[in-house]
Protein backbone atom coordinates (compact mmCIF):
# COMPACT_ATOMS: atom_id res chain seq x y z
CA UNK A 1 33.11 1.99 -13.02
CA UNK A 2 28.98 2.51 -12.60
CA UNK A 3 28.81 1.75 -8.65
CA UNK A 4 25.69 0.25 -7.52
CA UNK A 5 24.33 -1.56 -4.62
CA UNK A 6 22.16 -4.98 -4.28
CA UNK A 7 20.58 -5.49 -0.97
CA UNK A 8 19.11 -8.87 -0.66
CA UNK A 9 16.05 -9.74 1.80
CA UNK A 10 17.87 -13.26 2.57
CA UNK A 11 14.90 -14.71 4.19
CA UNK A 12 12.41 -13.81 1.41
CA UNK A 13 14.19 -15.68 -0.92
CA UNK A 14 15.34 -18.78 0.69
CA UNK A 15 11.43 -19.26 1.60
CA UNK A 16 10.74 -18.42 -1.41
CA UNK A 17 13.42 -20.60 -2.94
CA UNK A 18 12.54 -23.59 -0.68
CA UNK A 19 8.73 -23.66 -1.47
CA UNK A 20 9.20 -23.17 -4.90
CA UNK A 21 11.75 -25.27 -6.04
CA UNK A 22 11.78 -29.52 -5.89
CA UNK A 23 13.30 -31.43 -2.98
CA UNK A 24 17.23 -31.89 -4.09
CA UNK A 25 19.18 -33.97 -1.64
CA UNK A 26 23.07 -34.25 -0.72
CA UNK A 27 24.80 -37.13 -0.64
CA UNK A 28 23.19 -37.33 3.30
CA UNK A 29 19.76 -36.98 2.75
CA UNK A 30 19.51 -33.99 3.34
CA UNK A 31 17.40 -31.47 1.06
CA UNK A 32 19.25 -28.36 -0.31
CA UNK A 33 16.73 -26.88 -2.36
CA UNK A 34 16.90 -23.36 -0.58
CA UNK A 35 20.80 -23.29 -1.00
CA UNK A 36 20.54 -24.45 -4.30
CA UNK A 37 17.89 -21.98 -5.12
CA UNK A 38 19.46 -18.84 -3.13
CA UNK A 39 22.35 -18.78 -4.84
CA UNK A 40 20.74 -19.37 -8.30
CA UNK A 41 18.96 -16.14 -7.62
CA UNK A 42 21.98 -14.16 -6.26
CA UNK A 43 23.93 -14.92 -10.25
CA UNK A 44 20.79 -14.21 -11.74
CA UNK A 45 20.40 -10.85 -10.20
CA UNK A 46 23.65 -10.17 -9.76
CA UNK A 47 24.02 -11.05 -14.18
CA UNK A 48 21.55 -8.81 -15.10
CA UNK A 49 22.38 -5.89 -13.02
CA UNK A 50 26.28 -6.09 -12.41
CA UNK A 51 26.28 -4.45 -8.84
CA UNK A 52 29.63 -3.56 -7.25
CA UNK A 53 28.35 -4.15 -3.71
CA UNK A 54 26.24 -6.74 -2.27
CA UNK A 55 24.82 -7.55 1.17
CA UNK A 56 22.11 -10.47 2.14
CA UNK A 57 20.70 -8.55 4.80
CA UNK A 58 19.49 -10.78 7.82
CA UNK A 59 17.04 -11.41 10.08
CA UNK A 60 19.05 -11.59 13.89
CA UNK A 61 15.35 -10.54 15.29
CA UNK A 62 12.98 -11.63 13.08
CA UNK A 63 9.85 -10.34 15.22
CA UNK A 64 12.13 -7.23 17.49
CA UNK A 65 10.35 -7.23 21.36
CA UNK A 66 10.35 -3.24 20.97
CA UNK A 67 7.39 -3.89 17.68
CA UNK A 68 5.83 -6.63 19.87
CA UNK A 69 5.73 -4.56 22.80
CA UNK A 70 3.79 -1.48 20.66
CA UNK A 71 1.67 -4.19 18.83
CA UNK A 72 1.60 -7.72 20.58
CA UNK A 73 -0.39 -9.08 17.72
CA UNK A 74 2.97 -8.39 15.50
CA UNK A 75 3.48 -11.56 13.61
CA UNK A 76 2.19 -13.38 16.34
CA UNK A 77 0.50 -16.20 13.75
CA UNK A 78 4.24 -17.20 12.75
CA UNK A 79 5.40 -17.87 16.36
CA UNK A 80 5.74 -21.59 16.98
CA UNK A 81 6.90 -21.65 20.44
CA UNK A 82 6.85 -19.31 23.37
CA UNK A 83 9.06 -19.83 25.92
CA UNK A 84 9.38 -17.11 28.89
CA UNK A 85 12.40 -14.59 28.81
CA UNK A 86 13.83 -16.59 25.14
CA UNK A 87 13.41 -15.17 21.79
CA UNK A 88 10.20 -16.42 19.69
CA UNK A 89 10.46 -19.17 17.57
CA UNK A 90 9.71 -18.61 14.22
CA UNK A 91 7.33 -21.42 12.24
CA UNK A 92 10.06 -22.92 9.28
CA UNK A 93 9.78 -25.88 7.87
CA UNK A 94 12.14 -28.60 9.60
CA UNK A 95 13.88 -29.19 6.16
CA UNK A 96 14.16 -25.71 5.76
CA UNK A 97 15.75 -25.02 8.90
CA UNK A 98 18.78 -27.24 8.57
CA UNK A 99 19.67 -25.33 5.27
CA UNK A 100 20.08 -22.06 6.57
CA UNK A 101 23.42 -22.85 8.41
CA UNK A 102 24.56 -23.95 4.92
CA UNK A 103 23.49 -20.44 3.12
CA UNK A 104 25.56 -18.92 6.03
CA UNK A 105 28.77 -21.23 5.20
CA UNK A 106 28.21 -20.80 1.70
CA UNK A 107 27.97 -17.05 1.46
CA UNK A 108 31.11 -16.86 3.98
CA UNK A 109 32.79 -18.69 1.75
CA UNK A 110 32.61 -16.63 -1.55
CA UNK A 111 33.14 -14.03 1.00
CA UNK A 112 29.02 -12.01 -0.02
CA UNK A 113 28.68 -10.08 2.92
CA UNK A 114 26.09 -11.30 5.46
CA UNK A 115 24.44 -8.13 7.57
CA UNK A 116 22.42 -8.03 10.47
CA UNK A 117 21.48 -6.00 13.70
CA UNK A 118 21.02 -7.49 16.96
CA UNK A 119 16.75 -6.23 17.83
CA UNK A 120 16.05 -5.44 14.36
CA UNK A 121 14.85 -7.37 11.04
CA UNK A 122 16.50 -7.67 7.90
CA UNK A 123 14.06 -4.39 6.66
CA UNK A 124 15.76 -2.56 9.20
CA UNK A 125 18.95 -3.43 7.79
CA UNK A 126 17.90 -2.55 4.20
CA UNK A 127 16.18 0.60 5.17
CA UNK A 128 19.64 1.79 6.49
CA UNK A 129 22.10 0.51 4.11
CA UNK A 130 19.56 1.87 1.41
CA UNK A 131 19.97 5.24 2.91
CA UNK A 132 22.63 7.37 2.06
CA UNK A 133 24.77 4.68 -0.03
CA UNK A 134 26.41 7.46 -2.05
CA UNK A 135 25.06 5.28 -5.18
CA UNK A 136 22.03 3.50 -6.73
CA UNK A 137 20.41 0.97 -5.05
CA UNK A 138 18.01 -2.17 -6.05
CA UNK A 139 16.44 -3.85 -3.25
CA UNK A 140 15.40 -7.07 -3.66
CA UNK A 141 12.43 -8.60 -2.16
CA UNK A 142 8.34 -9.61 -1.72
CA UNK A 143 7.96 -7.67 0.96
CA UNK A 144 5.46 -4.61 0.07
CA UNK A 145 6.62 -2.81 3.58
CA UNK A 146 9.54 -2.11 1.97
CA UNK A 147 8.21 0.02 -0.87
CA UNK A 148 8.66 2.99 1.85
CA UNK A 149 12.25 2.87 0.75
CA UNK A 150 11.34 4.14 -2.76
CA UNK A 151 13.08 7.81 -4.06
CA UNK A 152 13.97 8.23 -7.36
CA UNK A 153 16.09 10.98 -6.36
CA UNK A 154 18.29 9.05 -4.11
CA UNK A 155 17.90 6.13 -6.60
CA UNK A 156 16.53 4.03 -4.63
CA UNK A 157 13.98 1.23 -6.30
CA UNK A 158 12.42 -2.53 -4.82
CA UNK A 159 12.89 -5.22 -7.37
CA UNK A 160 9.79 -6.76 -6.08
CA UNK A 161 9.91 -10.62 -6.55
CA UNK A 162 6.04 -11.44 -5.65
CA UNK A 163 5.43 -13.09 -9.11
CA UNK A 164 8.78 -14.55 -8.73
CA UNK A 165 12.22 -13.38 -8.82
CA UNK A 166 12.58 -14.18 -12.74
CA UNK A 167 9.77 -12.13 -13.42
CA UNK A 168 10.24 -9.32 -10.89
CA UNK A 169 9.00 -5.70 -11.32
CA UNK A 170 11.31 -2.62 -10.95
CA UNK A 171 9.50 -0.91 -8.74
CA UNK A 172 10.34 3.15 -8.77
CA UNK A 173 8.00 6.16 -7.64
CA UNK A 174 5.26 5.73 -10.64
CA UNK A 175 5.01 2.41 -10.28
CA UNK A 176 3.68 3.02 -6.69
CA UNK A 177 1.29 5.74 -7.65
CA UNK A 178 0.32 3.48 -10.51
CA UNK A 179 -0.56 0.44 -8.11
CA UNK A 180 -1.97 2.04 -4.84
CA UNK A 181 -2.79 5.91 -5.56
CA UNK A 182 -0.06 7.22 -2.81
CA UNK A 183 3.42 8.86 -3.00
CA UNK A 184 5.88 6.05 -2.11
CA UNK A 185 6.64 8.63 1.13
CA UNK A 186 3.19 7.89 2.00
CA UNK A 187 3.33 4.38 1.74
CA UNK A 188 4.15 3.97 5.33
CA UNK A 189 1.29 5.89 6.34
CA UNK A 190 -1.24 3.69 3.92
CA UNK A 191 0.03 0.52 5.06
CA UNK A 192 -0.52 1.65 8.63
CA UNK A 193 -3.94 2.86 7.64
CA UNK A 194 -5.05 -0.36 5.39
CA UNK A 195 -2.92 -2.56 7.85
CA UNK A 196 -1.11 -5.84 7.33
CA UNK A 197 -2.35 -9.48 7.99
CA UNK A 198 0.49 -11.21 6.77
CA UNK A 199 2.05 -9.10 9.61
CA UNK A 200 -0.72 -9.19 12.06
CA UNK A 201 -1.12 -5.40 11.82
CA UNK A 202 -5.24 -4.97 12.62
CA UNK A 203 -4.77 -1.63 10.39
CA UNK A 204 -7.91 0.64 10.99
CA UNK A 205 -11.25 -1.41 10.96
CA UNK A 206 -13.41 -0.77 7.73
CA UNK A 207 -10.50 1.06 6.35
CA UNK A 208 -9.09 -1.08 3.00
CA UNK A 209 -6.70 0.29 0.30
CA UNK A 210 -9.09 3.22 -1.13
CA UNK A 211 -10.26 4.87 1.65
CA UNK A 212 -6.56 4.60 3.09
CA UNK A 213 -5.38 6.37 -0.22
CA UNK A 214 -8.13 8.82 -0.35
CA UNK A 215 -7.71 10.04 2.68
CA UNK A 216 -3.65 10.20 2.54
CA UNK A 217 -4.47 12.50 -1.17
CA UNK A 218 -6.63 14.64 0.43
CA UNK A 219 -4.69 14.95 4.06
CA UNK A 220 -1.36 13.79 2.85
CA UNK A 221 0.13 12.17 5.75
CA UNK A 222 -1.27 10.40 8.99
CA UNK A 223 -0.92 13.28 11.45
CA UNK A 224 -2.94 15.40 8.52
CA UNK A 225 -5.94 12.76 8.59
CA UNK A 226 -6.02 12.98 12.15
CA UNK A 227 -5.95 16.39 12.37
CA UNK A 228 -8.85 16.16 9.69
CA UNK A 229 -10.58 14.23 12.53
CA UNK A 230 -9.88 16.50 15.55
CA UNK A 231 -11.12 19.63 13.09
CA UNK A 232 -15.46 19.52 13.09
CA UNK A 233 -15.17 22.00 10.03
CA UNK A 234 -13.04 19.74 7.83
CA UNK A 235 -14.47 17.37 4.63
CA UNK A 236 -13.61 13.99 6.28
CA UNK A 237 -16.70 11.81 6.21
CA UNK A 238 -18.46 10.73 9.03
CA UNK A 239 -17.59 7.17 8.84
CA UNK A 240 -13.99 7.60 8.12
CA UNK A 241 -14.16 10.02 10.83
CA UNK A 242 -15.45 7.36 13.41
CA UNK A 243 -13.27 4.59 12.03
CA UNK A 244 -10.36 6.79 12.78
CA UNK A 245 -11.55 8.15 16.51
CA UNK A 246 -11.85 4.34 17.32
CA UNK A 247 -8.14 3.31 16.55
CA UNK A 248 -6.53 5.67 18.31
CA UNK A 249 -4.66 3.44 20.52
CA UNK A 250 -3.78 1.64 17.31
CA UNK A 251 -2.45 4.82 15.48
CA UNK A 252 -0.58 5.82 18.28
CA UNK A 253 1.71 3.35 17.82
CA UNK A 254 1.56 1.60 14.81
CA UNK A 255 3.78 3.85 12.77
CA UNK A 256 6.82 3.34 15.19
CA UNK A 257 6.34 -0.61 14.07
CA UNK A 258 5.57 -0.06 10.40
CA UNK A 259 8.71 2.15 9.57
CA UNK A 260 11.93 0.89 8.17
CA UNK A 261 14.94 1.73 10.42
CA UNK A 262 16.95 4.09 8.64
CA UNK A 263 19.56 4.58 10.83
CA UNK A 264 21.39 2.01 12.23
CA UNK A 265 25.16 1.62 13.44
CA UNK A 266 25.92 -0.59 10.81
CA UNK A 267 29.35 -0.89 8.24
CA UNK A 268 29.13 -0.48 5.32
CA UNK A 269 33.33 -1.12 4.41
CA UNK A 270 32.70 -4.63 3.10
CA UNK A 271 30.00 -4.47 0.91
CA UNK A 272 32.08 -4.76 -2.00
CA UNK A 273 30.99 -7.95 -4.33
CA UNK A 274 34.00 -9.91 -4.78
CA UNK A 275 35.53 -11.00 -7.64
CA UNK A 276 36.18 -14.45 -6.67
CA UNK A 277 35.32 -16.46 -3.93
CA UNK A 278 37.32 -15.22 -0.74
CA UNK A 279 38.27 -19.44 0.54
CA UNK A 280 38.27 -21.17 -2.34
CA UNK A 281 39.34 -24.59 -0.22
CA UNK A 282 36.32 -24.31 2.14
CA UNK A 283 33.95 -23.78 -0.56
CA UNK A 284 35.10 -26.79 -2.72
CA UNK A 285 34.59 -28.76 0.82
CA UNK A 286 30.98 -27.45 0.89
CA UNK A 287 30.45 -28.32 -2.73
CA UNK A 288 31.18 -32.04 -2.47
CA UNK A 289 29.11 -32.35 1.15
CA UNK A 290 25.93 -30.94 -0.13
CA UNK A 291 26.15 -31.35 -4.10
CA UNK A 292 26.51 -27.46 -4.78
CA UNK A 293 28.40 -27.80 -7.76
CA UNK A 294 26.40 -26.59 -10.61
CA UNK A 295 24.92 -23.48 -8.50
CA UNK A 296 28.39 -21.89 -7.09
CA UNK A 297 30.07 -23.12 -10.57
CA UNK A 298 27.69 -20.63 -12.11
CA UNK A 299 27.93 -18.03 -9.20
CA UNK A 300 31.83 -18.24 -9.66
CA UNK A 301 31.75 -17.77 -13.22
CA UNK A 302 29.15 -14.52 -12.83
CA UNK A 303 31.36 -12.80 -10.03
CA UNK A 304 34.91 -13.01 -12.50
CA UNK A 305 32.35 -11.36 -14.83
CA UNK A 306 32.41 -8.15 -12.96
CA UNK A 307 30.65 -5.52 -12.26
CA UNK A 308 29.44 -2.80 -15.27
CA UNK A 309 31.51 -0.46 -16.54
């Protein structure tokens, strides 16, 4: 049996699932779209590419007070509430909100392993489950920080859902060369460069994607450009030069908060997909409450399939 690994950015794909799918209510009014939608996506990947493991990696800190404290402007557009000494509040949709207890349920149910570490985010999780899995592994999600995680050699590749999961794109190596002009061990270093405002990273003023990737081809990593600035004999233009000198604060820190954990205590001993749903009796409960029963009908069917051989 071909092992392979699926590693699922949960929260990327209920959003994704929720805002792009109609309203569907249960039998109580309340809208299961996201549920509906999730698990759609989990047969649909898990169809096509047969994995023998599976984890929906979670979010227990979606916005870690470590990357906050090194950048306070860290996501700090999708905080909703502040409240002194609490966790942030993230801004989801009310409707939204009330589903995710269901995924949870519904996933425990078929017994899909749910992982998470206290002070990190679900990238965190990937980044080290990715690592040293002993087999290949497809990472699903829109999340461009994650491209980082890209070797060929440890066969390692994003299936990158930003045009939508059904018409995803296998990321590998080439494919980021192709798209941004940087070694997919560099990425980390041109995201921090070319920053982030989806994740309120300022990046380095007047510095967009191609002077970012210039600068990482002729320097190859960050602490090479900046030694390129500390050197008066080296090549580095004058503006890039001055551009760079003026976020030093910023580049002191910002690749602590732009790389993926890689090395968390996490197990890894019940990854395995199962075959069948592990309580049968609670999930047939859940079915009937929020009218799941085309969705896990389909799931059920696709994990007695099994994996490839």
């Amino acid at each position: 049996m071909t092992e392979r690994l699926l590693l699922l950015d949960t929260a990327s794909l209920y959003f994704r699932a929720y805002f792009g799918s109609p309203e569907i209510l249960a039998p109580d009014g309340t809208n299961v779209n996201a549920v509906r939608g999730l698990l759609g996506y989990i047969s649909q990947l898990t169809e096509q590419y047969r994995p023998t493991h599976l984890a929906c990696c979670w979010d227990d800190d979606w916005r870690p007070q470590w990357r906050v404290d090194l950048i306070p402007t860290y996501k700090a557009h999708r905080v909703v509430e502040e409240v002194a000494g609490a966790p942030d509040v993230e801004e989801v949709p009310d409707p939204l909100e009330a589903q995710v207890p269901v995924i949870r349920d519904v996933l425990a149910a078929f017994g899909i392993a749910v992982v998470g570490a206290p002070g990190y985010e679900a990238d965190d999780v990937i980044g080290t489950l990715a690592t040293g899995a002993g087999m290949p592994v497809d990472v699903v999600t829109g999340d461009r920080d994650l491209f980082q995680l890209v070797d060929d050699a440890a066969q390692v590749r994003i299936l990158y859902v930003g045009r939508g999961v059904g018409r995803h794109e296998r990321v590998d190596e080439a494919w980021v060369l192709d798209k941004y002009g940087v070694r997919a061990d560099q990425y980390a270093d041109f995201a921090t460069l070319r920053g982030d405002a989806s994740d309120g990273l300022p990046g380095v003023k007047g510095v967009g994607e191609k002077t970012a990737a210039s600068m990482l081809q002729k320097y190859d990593d960050l602490p090479g450009v900046l030694a390129a600035v500390a050197d008066p004999a080296s090549d580095l233009g004058p503006g890039p030069r001055v551009r760079i000198r003026e976020a030093a604060d910023y580049l002191a820190v910002a690749p602590q908060v732009v790389a993926v954990a890689r090395d968390l205590d996490l197990p890894r001993d019940h990854l395995a997909l199962p075959g069948a749903p592990a309580d049968p009796d609670e999930l047939g409960v859940l079915v009937e409450r929020w009218s799941l029963t085309s969705p896990v009908e389909r799931l059920t069917r696709v994990l007695a399939g099994g994996a490839a051989m």
